[in-house]
Protein backbone atom coordinates (compact mmCIF):
# COMPACT_ATOMS: atom_id res chain seq x y z
CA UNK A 1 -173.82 119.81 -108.77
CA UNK A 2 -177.32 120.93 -107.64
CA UNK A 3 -178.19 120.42 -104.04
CA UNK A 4 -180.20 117.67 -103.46
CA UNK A 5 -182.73 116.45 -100.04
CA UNK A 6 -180.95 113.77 -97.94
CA UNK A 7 -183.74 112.26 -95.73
CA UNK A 8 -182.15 110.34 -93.02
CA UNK A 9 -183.77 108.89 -89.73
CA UNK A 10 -182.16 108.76 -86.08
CA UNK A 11 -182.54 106.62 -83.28
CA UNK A 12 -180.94 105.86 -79.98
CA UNK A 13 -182.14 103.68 -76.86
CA UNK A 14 -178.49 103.57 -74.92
CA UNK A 15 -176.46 106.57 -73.53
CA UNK A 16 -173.52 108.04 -75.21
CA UNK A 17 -170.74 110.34 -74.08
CA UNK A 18 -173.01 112.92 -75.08
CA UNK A 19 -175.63 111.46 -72.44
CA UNK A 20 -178.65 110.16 -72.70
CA UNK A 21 -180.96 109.33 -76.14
CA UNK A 22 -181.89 112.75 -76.58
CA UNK A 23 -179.05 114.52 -76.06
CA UNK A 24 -176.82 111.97 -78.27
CA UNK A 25 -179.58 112.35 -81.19
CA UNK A 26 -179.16 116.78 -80.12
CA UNK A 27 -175.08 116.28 -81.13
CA UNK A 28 -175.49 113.82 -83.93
CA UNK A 29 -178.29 116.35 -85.64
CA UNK A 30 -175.48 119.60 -84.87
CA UNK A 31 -172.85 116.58 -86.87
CA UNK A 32 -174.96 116.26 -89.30
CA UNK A 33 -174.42 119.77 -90.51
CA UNK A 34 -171.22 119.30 -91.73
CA UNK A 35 -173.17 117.50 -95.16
CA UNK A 36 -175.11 120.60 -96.08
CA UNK A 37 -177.59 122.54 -95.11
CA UNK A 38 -180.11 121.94 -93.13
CA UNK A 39 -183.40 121.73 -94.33
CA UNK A 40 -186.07 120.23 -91.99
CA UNK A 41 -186.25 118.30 -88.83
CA UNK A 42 -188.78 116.45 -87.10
CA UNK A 43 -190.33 116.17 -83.52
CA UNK A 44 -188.91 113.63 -81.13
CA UNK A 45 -190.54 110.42 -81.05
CA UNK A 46 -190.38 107.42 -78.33
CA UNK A 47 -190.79 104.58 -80.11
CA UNK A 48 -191.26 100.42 -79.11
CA UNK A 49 -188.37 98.42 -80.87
CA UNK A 50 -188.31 96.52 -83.36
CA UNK A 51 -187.19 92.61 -83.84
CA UNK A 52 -185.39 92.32 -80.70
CA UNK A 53 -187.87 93.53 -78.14
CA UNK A 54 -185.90 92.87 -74.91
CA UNK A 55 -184.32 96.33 -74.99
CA UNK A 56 -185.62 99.58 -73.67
CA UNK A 57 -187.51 101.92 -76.30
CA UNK A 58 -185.65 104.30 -78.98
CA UNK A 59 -185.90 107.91 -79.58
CA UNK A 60 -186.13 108.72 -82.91
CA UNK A 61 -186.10 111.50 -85.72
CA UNK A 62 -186.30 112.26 -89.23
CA UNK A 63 -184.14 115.34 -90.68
CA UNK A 64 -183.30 116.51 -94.70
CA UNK A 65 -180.08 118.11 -95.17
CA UNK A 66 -179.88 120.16 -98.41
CA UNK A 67 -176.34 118.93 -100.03
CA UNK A 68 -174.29 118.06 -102.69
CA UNK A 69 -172.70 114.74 -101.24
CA UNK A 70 -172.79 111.50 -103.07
CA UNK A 71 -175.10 109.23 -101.30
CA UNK A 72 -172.08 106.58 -100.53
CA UNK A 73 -170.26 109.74 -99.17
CA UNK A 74 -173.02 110.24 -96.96
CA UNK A 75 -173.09 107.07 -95.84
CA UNK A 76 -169.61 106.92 -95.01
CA UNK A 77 -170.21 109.96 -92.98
CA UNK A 78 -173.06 108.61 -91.22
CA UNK A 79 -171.15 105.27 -90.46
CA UNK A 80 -168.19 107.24 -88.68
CA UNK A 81 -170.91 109.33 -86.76
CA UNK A 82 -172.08 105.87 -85.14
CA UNK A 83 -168.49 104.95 -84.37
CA UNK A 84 -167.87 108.16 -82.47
CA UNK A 85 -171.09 107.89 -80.76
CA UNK A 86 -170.10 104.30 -79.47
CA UNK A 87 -171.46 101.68 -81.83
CA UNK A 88 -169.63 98.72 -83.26
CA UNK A 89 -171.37 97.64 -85.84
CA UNK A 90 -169.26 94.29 -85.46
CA UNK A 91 -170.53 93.31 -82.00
CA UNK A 92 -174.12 94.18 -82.08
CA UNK A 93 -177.14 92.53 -82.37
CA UNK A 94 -179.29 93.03 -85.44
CA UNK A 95 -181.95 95.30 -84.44
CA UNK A 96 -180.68 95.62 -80.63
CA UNK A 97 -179.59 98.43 -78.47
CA UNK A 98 -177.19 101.15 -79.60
CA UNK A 99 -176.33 104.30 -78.41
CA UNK A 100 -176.81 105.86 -82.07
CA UNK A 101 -178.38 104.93 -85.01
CA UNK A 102 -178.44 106.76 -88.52
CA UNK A 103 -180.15 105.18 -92.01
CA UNK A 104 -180.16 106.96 -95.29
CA UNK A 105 -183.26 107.09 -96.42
CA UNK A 106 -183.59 109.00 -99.57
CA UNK A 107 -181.41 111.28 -101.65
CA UNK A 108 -183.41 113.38 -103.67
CA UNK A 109 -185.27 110.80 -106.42
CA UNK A 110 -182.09 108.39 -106.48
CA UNK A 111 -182.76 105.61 -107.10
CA UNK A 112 -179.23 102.84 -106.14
CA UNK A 113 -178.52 99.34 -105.45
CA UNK A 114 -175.00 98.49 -104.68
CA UNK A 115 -173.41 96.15 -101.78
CA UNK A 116 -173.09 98.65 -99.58
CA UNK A 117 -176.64 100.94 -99.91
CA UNK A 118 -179.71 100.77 -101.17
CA UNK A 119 -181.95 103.82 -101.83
CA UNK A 120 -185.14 103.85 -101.18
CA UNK A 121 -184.12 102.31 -97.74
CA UNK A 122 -185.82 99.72 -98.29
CA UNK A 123 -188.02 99.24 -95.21
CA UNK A 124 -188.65 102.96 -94.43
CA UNK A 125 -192.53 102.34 -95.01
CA UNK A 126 -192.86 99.74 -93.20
CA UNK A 127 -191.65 101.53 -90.07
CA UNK A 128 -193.62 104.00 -88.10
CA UNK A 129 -190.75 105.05 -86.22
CA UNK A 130 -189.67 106.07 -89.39
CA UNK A 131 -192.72 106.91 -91.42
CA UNK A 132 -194.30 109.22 -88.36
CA UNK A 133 -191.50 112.13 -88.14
CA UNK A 134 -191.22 112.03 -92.03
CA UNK A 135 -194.66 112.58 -91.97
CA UNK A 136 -194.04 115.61 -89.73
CA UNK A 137 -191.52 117.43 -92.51
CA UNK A 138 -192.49 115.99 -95.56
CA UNK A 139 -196.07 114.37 -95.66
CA UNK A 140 -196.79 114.72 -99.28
CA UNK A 141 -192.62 113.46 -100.36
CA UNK A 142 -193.53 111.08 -103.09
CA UNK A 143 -191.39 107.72 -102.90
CA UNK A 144 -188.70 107.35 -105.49
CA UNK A 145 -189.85 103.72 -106.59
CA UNK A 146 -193.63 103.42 -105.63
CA UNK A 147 -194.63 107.07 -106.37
CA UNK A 148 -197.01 107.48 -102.95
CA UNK A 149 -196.52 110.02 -100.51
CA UNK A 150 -195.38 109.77 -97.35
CA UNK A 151 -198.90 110.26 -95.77
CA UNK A 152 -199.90 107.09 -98.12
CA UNK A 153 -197.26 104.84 -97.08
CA UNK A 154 -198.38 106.24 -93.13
CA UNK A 155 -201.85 105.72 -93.49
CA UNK A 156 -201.22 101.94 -94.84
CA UNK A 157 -199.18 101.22 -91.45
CA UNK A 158 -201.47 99.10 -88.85
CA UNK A 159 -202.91 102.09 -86.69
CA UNK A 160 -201.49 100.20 -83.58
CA UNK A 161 -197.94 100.45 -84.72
CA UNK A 162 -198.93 103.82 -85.27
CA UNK A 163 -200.39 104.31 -81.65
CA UNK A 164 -197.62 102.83 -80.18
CA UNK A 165 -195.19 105.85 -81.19
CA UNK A 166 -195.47 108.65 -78.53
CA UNK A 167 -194.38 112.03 -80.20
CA UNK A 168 -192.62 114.35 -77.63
CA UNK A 169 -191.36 117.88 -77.81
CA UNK A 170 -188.23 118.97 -79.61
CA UNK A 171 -184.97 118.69 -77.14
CA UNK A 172 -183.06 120.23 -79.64
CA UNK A 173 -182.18 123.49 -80.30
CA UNK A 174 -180.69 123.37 -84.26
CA UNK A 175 -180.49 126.24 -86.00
CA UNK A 176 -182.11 126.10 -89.31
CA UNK A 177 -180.10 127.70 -92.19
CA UNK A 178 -182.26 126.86 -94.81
């Protein structure tokens, strides 16, 4: 099978027992290599939450890995990744605090509905925390389903969601294979 881009996003707004946000999103990202390769990775961004607003504000991230995983595979991955990091998705509250949060966003062109994923994710645009560091890595990636870029679905966000996002320098140091 041919390598395909896996676009996820990361976010984090409690500590881990890899430390803080930042450093929990450093070791998740380092994780994340064992899918493929890779590819591109985005700034750091401090972001307001969303939904449940009585919680402090996430960091957040958008890498591609290069890989030949099945998108259910991946998300199986990702799911145990949370778990080591500290999250029960059992207790939690939808949209609240977690120490580590990962979302498949894309896998290559796919296009899948089933109980367990959707691809598209199906509110990436809507998101800025989402839609600003895939912006950074892949402005002109066209949507599986709509066809517009990433810079399109950006641009159509309200600019004060878009204000609200505070980009902040890279605490990572990931080696880039690709």
């Amino acid at each position: 099978m041919t390598p395909r881009l896996a676009t996820l996003a990361l976010g984090a707004n409690m500590d881990s027992q890899a430390g803080a946000p930042p450093a929990t999103l450093a070791a998740a990202i380092t994780r994340l290599q064992q899918v493929g390769v890779l590819h591109a990775l985005s700034s750091l961004w401090l972001t307001p939450p969303v939904g449940f607003t009585e919680q402090p504000w996430f960091h957040n991230a958008v890498l591609q890995i290069a890989t030949d995983w099945e998108p259910e595979r991946i998300l199986a991955k990702l799911h145990r990744l949370e778990a080591e990091f500290g999250r029960d998705r059992t207790r939690t509250v939808r949209n609240g605090p977690r120490p580590l949060d990962l979302d498949l966003l894309l896998v290559g062109d796919r296009i899948l509905e089933t109980p367990q994923l959707v691809l598209p994710h199906p509110r990436m645009t809507e998101r800025a925390f989402v839609m600003l560091p895939l912006a950074e890595i892949a402005p002109e990636l066209r949507h599986p389903v709509t066809l517009r870029s990433v810079a399109e679905d950006l641009a159509a966000l309200p600019e004060s969601e878009r204000l609200a996002c505070i980009r902040k320098p890279m605490p990572w140091d990931v080696s880039m294979k690709a």
